[in-house]
C-alpha atoms as a PDB file:
ATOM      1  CA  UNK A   1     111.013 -67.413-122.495  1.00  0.00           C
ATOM      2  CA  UNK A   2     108.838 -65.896-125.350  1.00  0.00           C
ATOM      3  CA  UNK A   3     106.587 -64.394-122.429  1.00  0.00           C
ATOM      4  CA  UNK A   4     109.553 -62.320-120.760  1.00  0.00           C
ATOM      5  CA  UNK A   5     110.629 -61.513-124.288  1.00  0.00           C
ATOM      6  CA  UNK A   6     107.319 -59.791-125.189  1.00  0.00           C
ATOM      7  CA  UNK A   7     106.779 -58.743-121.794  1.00  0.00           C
ATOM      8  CA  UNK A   8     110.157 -56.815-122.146  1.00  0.00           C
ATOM      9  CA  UNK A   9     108.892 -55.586-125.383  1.00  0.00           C
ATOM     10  CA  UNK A  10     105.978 -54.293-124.671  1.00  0.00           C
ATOM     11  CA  UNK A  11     107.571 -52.637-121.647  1.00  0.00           C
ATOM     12  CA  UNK A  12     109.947 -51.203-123.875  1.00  0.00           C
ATOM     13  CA  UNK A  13     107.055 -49.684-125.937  1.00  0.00           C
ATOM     14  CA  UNK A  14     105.125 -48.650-123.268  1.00  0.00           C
ATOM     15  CA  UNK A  15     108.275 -46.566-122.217  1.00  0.00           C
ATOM     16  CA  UNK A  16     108.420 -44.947-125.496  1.00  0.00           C
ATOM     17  CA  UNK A  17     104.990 -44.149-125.419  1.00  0.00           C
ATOM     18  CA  UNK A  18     104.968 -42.413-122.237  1.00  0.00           C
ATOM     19  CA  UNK A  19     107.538 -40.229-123.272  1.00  0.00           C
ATOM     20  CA  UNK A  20     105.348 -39.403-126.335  1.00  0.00           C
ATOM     21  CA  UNK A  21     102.118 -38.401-124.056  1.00  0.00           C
ATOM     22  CA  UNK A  22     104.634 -36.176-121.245  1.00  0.00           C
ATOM     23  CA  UNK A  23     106.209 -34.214-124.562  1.00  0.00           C
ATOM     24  CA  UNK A  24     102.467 -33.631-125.139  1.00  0.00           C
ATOM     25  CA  UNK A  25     102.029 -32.483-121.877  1.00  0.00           C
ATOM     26  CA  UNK A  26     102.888 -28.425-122.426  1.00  0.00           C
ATOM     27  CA  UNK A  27     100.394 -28.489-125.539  1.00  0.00           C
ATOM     28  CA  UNK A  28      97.873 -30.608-123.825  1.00  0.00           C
ATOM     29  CA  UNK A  29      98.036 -28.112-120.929  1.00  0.00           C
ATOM     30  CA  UNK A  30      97.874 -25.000-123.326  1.00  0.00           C
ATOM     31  CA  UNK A  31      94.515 -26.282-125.025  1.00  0.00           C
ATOM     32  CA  UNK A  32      92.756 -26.559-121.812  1.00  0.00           C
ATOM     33  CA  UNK A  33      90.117 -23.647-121.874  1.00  0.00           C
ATOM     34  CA  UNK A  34      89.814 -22.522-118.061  1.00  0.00           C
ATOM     35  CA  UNK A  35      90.910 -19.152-118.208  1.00  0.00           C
ATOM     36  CA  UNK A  36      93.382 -17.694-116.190  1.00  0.00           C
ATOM     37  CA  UNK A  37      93.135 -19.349-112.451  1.00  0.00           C
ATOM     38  CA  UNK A  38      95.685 -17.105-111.402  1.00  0.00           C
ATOM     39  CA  UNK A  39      98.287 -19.737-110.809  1.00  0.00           C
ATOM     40  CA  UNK A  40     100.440 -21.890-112.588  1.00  0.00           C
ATOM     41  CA  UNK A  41      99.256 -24.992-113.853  1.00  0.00           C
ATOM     42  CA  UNK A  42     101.383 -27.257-111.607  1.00  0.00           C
ATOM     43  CA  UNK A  43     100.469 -25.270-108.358  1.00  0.00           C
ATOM     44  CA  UNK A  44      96.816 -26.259-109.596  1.00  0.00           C
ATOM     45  CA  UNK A  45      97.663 -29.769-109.782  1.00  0.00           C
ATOM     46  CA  UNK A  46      97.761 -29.576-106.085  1.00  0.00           C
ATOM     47  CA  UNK A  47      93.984 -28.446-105.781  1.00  0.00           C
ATOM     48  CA  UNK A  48      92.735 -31.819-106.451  1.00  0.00           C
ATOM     49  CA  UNK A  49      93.858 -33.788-103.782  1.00  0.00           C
ATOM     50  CA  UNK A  50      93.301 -30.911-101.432  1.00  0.00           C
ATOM     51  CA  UNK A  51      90.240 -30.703-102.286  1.00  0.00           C
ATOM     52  CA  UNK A  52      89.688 -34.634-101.838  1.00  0.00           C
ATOM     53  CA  UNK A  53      91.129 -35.390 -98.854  1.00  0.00           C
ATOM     54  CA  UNK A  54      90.771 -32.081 -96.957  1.00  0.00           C
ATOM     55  CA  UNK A  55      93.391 -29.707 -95.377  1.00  0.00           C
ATOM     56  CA  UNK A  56      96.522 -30.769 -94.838  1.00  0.00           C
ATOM     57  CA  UNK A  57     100.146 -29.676 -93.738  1.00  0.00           C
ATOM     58  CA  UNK A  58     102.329 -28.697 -96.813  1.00  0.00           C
ATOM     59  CA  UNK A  59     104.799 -31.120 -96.187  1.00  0.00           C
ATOM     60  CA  UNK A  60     101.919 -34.199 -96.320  1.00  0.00           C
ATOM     61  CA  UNK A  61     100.632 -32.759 -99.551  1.00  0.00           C
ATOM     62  CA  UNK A  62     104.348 -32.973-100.743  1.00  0.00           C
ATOM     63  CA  UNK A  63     104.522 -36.549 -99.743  1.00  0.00           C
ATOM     64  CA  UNK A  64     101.334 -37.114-101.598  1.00  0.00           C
ATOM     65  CA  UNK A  65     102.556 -35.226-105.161  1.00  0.00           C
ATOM     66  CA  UNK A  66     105.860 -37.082-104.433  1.00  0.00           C
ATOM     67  CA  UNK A  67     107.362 -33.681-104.656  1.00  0.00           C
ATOM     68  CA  UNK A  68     109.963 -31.779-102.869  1.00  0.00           C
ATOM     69  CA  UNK A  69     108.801 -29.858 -99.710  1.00  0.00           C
ATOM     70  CA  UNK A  70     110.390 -26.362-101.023  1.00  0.00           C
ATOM     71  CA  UNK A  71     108.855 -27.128-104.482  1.00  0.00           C
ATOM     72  CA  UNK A  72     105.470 -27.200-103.141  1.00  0.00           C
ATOM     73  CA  UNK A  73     105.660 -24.536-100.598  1.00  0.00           C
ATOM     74  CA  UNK A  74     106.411 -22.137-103.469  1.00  0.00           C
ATOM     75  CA  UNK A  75     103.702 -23.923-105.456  1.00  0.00           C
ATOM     76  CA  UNK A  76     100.978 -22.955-102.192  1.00  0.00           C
ATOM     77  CA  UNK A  77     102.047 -19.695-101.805  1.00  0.00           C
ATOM     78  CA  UNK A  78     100.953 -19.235-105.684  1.00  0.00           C
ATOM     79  CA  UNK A  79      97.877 -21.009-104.379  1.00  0.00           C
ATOM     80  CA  UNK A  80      97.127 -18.667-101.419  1.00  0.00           C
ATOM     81  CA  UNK A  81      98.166 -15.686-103.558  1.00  0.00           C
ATOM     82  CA  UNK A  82      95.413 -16.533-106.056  1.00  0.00           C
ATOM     83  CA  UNK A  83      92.387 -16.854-103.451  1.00  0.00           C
ATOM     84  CA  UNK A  84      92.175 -20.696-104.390  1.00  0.00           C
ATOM     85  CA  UNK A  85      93.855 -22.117-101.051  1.00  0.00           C
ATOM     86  CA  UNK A  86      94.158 -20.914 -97.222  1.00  0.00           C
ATOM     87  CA  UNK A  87      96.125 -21.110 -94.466  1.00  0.00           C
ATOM     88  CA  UNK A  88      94.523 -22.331 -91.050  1.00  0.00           C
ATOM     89  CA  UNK A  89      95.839 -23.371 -87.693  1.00  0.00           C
ATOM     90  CA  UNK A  90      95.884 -27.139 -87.473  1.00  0.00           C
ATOM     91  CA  UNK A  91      93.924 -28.135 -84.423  1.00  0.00           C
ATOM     92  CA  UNK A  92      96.703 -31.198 -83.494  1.00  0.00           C
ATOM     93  CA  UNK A  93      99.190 -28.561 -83.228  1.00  0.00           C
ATOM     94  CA  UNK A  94      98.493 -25.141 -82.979  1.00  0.00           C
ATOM     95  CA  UNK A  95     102.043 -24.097 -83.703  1.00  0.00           C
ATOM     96  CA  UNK A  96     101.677 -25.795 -87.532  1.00  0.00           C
ATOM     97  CA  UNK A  97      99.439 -24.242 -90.054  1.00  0.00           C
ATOM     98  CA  UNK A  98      97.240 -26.856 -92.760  1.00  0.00           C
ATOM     99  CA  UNK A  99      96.114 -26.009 -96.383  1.00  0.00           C
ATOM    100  CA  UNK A 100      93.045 -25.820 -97.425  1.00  0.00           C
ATOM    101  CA  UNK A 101      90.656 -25.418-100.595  1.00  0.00           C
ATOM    102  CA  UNK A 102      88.529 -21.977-100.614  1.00  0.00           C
ATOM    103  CA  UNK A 103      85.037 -22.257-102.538  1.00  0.00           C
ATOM    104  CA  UNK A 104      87.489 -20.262-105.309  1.00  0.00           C
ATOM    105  CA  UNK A 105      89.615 -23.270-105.243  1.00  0.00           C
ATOM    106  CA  UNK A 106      86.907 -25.653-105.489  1.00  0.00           C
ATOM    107  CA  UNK A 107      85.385 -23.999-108.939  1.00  0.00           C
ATOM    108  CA  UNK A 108      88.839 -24.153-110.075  1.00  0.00           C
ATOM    109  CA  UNK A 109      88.947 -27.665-109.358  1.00  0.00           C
ATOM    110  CA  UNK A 110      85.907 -27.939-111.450  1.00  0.00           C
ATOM    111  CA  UNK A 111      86.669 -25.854-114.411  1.00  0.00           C
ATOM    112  CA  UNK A 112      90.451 -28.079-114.668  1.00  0.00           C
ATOM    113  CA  UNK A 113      88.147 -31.394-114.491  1.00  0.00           C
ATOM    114  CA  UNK A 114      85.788 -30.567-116.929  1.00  0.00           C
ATOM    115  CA  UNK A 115      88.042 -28.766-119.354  1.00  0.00           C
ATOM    116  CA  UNK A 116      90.220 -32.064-118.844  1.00  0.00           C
ATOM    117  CA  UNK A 117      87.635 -34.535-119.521  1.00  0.00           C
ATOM    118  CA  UNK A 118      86.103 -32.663-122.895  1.00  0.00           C
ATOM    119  CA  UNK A 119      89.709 -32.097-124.015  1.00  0.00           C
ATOM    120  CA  UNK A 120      90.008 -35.668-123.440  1.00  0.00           C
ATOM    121  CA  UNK A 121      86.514 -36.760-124.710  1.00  0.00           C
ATOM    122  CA  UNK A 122      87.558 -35.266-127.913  1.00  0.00           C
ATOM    123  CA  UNK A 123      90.410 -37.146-128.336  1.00  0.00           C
ATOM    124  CA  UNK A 124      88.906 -40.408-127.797  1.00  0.00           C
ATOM    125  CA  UNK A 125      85.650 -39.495-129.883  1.00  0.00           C
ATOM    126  CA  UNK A 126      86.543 -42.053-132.652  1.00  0.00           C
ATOM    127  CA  UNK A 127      86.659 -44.874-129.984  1.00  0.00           C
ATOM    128  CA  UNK A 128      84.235 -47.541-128.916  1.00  0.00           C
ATOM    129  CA  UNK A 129      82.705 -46.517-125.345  1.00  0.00           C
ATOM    130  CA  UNK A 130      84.073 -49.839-124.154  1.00  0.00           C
ATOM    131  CA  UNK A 131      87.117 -49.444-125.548  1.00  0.00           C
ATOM    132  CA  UNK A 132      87.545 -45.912-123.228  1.00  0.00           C
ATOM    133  CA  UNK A 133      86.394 -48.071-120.719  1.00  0.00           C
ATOM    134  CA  UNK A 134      88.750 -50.874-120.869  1.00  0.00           C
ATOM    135  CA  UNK A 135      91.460 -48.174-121.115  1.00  0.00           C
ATOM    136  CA  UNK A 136      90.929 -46.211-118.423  1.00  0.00           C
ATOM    137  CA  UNK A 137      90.379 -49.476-116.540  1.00  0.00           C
ATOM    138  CA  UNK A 138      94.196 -50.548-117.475  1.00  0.00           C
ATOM    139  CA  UNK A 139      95.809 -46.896-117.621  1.00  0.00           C
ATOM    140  CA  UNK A 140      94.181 -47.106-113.418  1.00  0.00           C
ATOM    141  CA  UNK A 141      96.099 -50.217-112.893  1.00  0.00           C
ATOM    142  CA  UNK A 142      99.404 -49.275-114.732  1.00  0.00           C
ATOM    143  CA  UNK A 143      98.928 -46.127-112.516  1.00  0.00           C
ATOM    144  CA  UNK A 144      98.531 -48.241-109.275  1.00  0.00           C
ATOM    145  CA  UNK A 145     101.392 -50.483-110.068  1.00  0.00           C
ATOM    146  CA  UNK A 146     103.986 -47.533-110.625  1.00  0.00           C
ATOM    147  CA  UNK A 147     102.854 -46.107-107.323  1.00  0.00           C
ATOM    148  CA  UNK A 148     103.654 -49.006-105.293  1.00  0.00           C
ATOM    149  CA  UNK A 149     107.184 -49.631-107.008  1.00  0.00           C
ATOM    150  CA  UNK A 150     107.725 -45.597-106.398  1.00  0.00           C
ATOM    151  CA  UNK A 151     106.555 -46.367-102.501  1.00  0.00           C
ATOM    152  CA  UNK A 152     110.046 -48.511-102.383  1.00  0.00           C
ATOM    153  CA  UNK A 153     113.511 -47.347-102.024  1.00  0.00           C
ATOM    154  CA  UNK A 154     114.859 -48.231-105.392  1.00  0.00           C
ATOM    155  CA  UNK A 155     117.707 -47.731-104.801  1.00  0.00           C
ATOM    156  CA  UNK A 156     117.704 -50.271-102.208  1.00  0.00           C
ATOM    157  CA  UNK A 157     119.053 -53.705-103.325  1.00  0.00           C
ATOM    158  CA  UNK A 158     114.871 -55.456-103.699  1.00  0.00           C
ATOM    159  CA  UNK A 159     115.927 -57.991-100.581  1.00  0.00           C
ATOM    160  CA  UNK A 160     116.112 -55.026 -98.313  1.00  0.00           C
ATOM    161  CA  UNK A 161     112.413 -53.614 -99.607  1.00  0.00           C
ATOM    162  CA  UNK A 162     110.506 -56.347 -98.465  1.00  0.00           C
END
């Protein structure tokens, strides 16, 4: 009983905090010293995983970001605009067209990462290397574990989800 009761607490806690660090978001994003990309900084979110996992149709890189298909079609087009992303045909169907990363797109990719990681670095420069460690090592799984409740229908009564 006193396990579910911290476990609810600390859940509870948790929620507040991550509400603390997406307020900080817009600042966080504002400090970040890459110069203009020539997109906005949520159509550069999608560089990343293009970049990682190679072209792919719009509407797969939407099921990726978990984001709606008309969202991220206006968020490529930025993309494409800027020089960081192309069109090309897709060779399993000729009539469907893939994104992919130019070498612009990849240095952009770059500059976000390591303007990410000093910003970042600089935060955490009071902490104990193994204590960055042994967070990022948690914040991963926390990360993992949100993805696979967000891969069920919730709002699917949890017999149905299995």
């Amino acid at each position: 009983m006193q396990d579910q009761q911290n476990a609810t607490a600390g859940a509870a806690r948790l929620s507040e905090e991550i509400i603390r660090l997406i307020r900080m978001g817009p600042r966080f994003r504002g400090m970040l010293k890459t110069g203009d990309l020539g997109a906005e900084f949520s159509a550069l979110m999608l560089l990343p995983p293009l970049h990682a996992m190679g072209p792919m149709r719009v509407t797969d890189l939407a099921d990726l970001k978990q984001a709606d298909p008309s969202t991220v079609s206006r968020q490529v087009a930025q993309l494409v605009k800027a020089g960081l992303a192309r069109r090309e045909a897709d060779p399993a169907d000729g009539r469907a067209s893939r994104l992919a990363v130019t070498e612009a797109g990849v240095a952009a990719c770059e500059r976000l990462r390591t303007a990410r990681a000093a910003l970042l670095e600089r935060a955490l420069s009071d902490w104990p290397a193994e204590r960055v460690d042994a967070f990022a090592r948690l914040f991963e799984e926390f990360n993992s574990s949100v993805e696979a409740l967000l891969r069920t229908d919730l709002g699917t009564p949890p017999r149905e989800n299995l």
